[in-house]
Protein backbone atom coordinates (compact mmCIF):
# COMPACT_ATOMS: atom_id res chain seq x y z
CA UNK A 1 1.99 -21.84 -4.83
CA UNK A 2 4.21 -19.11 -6.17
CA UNK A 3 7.84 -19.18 -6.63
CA UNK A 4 9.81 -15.86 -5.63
CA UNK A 5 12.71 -14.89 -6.80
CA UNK A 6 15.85 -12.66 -5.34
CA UNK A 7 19.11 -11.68 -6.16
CA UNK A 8 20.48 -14.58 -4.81
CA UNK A 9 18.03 -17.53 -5.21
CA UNK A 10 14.82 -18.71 -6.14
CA UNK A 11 12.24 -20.71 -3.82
CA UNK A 12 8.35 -21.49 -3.50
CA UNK A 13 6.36 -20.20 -0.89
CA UNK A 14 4.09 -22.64 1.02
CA UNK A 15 0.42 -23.07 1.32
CA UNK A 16 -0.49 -20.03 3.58
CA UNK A 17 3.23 -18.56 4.10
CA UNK A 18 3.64 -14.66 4.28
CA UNK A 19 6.46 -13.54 2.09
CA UNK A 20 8.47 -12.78 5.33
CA UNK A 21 7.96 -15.89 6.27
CA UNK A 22 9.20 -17.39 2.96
CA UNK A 23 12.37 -15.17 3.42
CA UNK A 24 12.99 -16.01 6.55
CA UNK A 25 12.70 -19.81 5.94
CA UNK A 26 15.47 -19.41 2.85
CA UNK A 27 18.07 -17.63 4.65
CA UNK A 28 17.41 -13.92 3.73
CA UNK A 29 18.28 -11.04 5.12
CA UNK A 30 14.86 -9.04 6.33
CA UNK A 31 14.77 -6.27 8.77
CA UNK A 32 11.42 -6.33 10.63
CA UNK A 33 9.97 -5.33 13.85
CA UNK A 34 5.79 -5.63 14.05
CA UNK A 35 5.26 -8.67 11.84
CA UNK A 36 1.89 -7.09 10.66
CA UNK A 37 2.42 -3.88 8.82
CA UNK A 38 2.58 -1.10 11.34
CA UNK A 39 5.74 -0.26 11.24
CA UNK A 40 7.09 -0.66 7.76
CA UNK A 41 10.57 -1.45 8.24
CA UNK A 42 10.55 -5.06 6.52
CA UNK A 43 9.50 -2.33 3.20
CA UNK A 44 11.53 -4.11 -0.06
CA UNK A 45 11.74 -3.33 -3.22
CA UNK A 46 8.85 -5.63 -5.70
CA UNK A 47 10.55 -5.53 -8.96
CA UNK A 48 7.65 -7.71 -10.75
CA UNK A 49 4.92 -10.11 -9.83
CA UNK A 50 1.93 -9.17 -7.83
CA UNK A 51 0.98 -9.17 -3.97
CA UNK A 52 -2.22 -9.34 -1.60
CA UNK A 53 -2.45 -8.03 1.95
CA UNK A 54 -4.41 -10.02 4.17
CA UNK A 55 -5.57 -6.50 5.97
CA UNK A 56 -4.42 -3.26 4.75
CA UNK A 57 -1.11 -2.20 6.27
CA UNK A 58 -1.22 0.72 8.57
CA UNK A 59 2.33 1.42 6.82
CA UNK A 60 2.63 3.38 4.29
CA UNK A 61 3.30 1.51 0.78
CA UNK A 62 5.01 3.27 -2.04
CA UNK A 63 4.48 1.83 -5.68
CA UNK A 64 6.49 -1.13 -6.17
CA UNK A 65 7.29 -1.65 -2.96
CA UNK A 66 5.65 -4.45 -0.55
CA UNK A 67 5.92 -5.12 3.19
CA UNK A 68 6.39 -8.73 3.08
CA UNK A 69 5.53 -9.62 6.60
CA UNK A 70 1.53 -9.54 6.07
CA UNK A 71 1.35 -10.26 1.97
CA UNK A 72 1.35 -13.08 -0.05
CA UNK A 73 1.67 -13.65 -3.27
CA UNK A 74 -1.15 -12.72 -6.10
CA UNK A 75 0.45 -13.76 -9.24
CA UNK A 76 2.85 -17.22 -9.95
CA UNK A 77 6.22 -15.58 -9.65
CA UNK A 78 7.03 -12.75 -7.63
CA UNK A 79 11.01 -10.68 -7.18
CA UNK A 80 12.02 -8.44 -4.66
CA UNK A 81 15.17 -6.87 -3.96
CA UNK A 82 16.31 -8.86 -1.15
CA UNK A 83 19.89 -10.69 -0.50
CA UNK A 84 20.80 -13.74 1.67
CA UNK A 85 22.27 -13.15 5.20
CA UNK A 86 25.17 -16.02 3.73
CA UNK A 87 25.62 -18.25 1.18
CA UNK A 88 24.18 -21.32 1.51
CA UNK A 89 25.57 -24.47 0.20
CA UNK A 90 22.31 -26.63 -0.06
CA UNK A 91 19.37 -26.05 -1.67
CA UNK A 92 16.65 -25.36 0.10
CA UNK A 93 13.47 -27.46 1.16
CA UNK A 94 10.65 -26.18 -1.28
């Protein structure tokens, strides 16, 4: 499992979670619309680490960036530029 880190936070995907998902389950803030890589607008910023798409997106995906509704992670720690919708006071379940 990899752990990804953002601005605000750092958490560990689950066995089979999309990055989206992962985002989504720790309280970040991720525009998205298709949830499979049509569209593009869930596009952040991958600042180091590695990702896989499970199909090739029909987006268009600019060097270091990802689209994290249909990747997961490739490497053990991934960052992206991506903030929390609000601060959470508890941690999160891993």
């Amino acid at each position: 499992m990899a752990r990804v880190r953002t601005a605000d936070t750092e958490f560990v995907l689950r066995e089979g979670e999309t990055l989206l998902e992962g985002l989504e389950r720790t309280g970040h803030a991720v525009e998205y619309q298709c949830r499979s890589g049509y569209c593009g607008s869930c596009r952040l910023r991958l600042v180091s680490g590695e990702v896989v798409y499970s199909e090739m997106p029909m987006a268009f995906v600019a060097a270091g960036e990802v689209l994290p509704c249909c990747c997961h992670a490739a490497t053990s720690e991934v960052e992206v530029v991506c903030g929390l919708i609000q601060a959470h006071t508890q941690p999160f379940p891993e």
